[in-house]
N, C-alpha and C. Protein backbone atom coordinates (compact mmCIF):
# COMPACT_ATOMS: atom_id res chain seq x y z
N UNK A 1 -9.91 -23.79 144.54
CA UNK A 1 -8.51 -23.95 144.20
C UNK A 1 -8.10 -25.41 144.39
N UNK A 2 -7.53 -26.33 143.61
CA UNK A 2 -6.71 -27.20 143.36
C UNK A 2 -5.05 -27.15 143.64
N UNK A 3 -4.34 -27.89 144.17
CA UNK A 3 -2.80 -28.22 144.23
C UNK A 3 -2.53 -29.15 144.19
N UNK A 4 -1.69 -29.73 142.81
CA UNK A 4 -1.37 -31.17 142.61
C UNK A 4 0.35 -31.34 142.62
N UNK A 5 0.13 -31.76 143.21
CA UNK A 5 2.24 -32.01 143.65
C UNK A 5 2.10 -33.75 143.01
N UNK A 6 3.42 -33.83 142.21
CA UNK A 6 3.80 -34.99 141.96
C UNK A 6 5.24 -35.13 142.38
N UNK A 7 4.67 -36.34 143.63
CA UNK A 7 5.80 -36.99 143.97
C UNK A 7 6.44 -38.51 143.66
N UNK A 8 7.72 -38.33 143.21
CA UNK A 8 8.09 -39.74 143.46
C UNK A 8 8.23 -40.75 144.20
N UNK A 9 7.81 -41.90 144.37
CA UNK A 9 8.12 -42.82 145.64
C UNK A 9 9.51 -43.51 145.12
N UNK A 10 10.02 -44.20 146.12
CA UNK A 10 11.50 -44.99 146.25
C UNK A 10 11.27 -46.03 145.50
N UNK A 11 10.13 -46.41 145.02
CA UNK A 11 9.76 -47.72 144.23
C UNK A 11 9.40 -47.39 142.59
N UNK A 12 9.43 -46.07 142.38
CA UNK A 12 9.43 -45.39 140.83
C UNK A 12 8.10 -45.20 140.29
N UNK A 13 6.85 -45.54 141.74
CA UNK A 13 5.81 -45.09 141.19
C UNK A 13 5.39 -44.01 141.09
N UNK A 14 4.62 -43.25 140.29
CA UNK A 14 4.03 -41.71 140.68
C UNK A 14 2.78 -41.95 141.36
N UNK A 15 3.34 -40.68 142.42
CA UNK A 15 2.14 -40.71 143.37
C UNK A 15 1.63 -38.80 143.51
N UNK A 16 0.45 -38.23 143.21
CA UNK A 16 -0.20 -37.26 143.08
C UNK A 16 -0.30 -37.18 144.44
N UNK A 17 -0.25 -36.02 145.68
CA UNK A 17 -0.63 -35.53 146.37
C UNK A 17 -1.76 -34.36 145.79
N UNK A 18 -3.21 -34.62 145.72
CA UNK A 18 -3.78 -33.45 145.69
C UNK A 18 -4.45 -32.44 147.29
N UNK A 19 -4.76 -31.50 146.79
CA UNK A 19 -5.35 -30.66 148.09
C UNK A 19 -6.18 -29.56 147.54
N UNK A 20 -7.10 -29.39 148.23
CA UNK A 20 -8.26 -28.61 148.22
C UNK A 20 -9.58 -28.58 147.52
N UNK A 21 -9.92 -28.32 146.48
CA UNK A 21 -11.58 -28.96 145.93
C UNK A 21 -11.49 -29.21 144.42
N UNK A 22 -11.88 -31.03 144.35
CA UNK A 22 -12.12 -31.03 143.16
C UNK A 22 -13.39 -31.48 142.61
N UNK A 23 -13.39 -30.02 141.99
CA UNK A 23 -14.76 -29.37 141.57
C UNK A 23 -14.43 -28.50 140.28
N UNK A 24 -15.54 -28.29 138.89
CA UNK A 24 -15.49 -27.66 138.05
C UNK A 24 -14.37 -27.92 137.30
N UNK A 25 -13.44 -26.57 136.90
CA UNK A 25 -12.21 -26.71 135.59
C UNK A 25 -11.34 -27.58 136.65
N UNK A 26 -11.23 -27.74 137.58
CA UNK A 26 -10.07 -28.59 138.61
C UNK A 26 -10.38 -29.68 138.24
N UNK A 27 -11.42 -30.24 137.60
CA UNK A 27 -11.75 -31.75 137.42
C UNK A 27 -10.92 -32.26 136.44
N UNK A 28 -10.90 -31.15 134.97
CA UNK A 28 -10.34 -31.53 134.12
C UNK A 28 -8.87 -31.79 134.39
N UNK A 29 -8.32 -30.10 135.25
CA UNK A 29 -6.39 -30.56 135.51
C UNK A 29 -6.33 -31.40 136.05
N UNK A 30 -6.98 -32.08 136.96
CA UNK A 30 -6.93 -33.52 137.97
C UNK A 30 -6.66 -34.71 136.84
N UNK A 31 -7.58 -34.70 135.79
CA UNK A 31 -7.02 -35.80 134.74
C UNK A 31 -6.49 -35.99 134.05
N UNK A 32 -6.10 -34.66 133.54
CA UNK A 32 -4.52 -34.35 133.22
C UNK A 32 -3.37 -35.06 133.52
N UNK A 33 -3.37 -34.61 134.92
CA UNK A 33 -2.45 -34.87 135.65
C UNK A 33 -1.87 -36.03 135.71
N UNK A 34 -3.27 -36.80 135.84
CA UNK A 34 -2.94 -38.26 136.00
C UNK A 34 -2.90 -39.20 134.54
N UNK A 35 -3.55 -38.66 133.47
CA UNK A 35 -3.35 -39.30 132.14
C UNK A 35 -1.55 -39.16 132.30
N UNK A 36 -1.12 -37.79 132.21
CA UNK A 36 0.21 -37.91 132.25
C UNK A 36 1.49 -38.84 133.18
N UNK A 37 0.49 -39.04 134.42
CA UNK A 37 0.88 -39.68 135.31
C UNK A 37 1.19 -41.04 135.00
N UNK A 38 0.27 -41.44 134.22
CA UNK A 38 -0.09 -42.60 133.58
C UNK A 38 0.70 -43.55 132.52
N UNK A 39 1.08 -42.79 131.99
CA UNK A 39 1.37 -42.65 130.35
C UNK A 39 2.87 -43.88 130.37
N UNK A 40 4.00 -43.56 131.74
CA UNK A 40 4.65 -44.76 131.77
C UNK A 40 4.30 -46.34 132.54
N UNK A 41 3.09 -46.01 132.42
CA UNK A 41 2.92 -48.10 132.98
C UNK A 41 2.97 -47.97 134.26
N UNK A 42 3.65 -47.06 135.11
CA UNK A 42 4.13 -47.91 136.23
C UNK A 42 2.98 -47.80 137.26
N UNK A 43 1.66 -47.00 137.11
CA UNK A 43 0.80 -47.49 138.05
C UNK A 43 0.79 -45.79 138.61
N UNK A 44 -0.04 -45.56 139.37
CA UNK A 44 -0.27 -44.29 139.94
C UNK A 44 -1.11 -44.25 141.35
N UNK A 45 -0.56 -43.94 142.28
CA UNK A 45 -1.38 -43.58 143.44
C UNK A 45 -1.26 -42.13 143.43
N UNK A 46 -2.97 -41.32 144.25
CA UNK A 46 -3.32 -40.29 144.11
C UNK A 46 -3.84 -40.58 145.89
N UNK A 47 -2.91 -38.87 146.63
CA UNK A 47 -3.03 -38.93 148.13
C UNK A 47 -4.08 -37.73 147.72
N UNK A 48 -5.21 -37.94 148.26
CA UNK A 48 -6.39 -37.04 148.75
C UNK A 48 -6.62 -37.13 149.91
N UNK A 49 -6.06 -37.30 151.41
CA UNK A 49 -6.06 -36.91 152.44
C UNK A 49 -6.58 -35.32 152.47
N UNK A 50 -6.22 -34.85 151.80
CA UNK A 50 -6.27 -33.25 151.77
C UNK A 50 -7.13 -32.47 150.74
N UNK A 51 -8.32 -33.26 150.36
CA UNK A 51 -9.12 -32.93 149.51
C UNK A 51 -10.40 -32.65 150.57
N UNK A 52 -10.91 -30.57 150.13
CA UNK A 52 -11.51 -31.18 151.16
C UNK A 52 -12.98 -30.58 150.84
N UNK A 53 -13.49 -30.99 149.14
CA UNK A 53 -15.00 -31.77 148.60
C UNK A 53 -14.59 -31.94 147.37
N UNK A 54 -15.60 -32.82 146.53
CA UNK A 54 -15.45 -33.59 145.77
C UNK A 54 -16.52 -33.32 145.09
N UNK A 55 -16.78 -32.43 143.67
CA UNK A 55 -18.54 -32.36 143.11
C UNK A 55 -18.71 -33.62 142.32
N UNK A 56 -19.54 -34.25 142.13
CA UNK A 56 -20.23 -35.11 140.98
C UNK A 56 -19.13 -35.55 139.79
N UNK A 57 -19.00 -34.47 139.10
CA UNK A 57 -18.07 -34.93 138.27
C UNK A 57 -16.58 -35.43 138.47
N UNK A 58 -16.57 -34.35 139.83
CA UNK A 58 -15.13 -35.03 140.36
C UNK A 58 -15.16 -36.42 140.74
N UNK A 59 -16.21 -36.78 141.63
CA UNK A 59 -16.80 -38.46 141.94
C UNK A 59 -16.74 -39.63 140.74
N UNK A 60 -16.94 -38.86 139.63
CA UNK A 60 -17.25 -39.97 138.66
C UNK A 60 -15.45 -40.03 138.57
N UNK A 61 -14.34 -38.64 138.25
CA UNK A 61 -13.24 -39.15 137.67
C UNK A 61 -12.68 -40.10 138.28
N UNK A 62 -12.83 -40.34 139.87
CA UNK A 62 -12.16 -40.86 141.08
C UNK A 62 -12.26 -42.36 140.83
N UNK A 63 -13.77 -42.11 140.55
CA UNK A 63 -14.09 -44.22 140.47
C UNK A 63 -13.78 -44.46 139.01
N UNK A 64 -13.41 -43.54 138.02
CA UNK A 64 -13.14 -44.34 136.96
C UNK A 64 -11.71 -44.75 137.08
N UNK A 65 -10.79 -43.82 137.76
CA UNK A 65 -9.16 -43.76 137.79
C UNK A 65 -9.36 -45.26 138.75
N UNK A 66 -10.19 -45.44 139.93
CA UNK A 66 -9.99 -46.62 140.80
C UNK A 66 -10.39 -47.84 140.01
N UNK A 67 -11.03 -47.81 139.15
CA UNK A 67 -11.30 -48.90 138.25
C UNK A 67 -10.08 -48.85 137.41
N UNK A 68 -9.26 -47.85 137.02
CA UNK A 68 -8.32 -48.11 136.06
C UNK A 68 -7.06 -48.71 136.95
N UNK A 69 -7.11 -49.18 137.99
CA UNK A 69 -5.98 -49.21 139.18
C UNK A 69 -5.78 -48.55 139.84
N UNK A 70 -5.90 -47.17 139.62
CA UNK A 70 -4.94 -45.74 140.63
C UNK A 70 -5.72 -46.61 142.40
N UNK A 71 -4.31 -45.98 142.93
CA UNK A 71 -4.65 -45.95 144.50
C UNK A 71 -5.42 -45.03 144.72
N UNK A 72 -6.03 -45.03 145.66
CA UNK A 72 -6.59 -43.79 145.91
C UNK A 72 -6.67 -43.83 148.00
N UNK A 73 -6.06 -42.77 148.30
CA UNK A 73 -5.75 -42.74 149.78
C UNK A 73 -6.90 -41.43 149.76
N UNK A 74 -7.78 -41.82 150.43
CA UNK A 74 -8.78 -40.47 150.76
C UNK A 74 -8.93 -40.48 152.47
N UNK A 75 -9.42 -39.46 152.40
CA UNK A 75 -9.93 -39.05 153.79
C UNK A 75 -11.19 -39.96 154.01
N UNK A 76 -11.81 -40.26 155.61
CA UNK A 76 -12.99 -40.58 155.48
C UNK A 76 -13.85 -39.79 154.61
N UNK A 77 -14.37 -38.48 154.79
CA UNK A 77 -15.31 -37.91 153.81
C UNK A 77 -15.09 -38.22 152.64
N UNK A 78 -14.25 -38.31 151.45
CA UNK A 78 -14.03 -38.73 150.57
C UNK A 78 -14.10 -40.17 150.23
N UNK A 79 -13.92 -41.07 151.40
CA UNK A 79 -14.09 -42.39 151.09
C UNK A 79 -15.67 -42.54 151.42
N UNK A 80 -16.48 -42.37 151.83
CA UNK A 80 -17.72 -42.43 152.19
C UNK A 80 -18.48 -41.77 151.18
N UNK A 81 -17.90 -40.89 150.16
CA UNK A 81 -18.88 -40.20 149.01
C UNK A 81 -18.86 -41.29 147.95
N UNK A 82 -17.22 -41.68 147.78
CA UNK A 82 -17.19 -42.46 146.90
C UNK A 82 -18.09 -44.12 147.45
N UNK A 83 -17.83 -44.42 148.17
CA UNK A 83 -18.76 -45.56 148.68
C UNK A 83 -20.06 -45.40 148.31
N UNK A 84 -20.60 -43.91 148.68
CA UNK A 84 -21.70 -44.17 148.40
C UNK A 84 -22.50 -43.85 146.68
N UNK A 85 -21.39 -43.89 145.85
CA UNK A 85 -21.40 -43.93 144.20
C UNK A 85 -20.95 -45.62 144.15
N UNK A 86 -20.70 -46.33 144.96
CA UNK A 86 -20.46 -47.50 144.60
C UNK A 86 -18.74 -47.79 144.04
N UNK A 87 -18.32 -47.18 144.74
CA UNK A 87 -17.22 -47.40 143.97
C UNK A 87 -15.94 -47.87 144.35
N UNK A 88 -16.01 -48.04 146.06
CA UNK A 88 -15.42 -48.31 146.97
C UNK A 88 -15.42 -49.83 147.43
C-alpha cells in the first residue's frame, strides 16, 4: 500500500508526503503524482521519511525525479539504497 498526501508549503511549493512501499503499480501513482506535481514550475519536494522499501523500479523513479530537481527527504534506509544506485 502507498499514501500520497499533497501538501502545500507557505512558500507555494508542492511538497508530496509519501508513506509505505514503493513498489509495483505504486511506482506508477508515485509519478503521477509528481508529473502533476510538476506541471506548475514551481519545483517539488517529496517527504519519504515514511517510506518503508523501495523496489528497483521505485529506485530508478527517485534518482530520475532527483536529477529532475525534486527534493527528496528520505529516511536513512532510503538514502543509503539510493546512494548505493549512485544517485545521492
Amino acid at each position: 500500500m502507498l499514501k500520497i498526501e499533497s501538501i502545500r508549503t507557505a512558500n507555494g511549493c508542492p511538497r508530496l508526503k509519501v508513506a509505505g512501499r514503493v513498489i509495483g503499480p505504486w511506482v506508477a501513482e508515485l509519478r503521477l503524482a509528481c508529473e502533476r506535481a510538476l506541471v506548475d514550475g514551481r519545483g517539488l519536494a517529496l517527504d519519504l521519511s515514511e517510506v518503508a522499501f523501495v523496489d528497483p523500479t521505485g529506485l530508478e523513479l527517485l534518482c530520475m525525479l532527483s536529477q529532475r530537481g525534486v527534493a527528496l527527504d528520505c529516511s536513512a534506509f532510503v538514502a543509503e539504497q539510493l546512494r548505493a544506485r549512485g544517485c545521492r
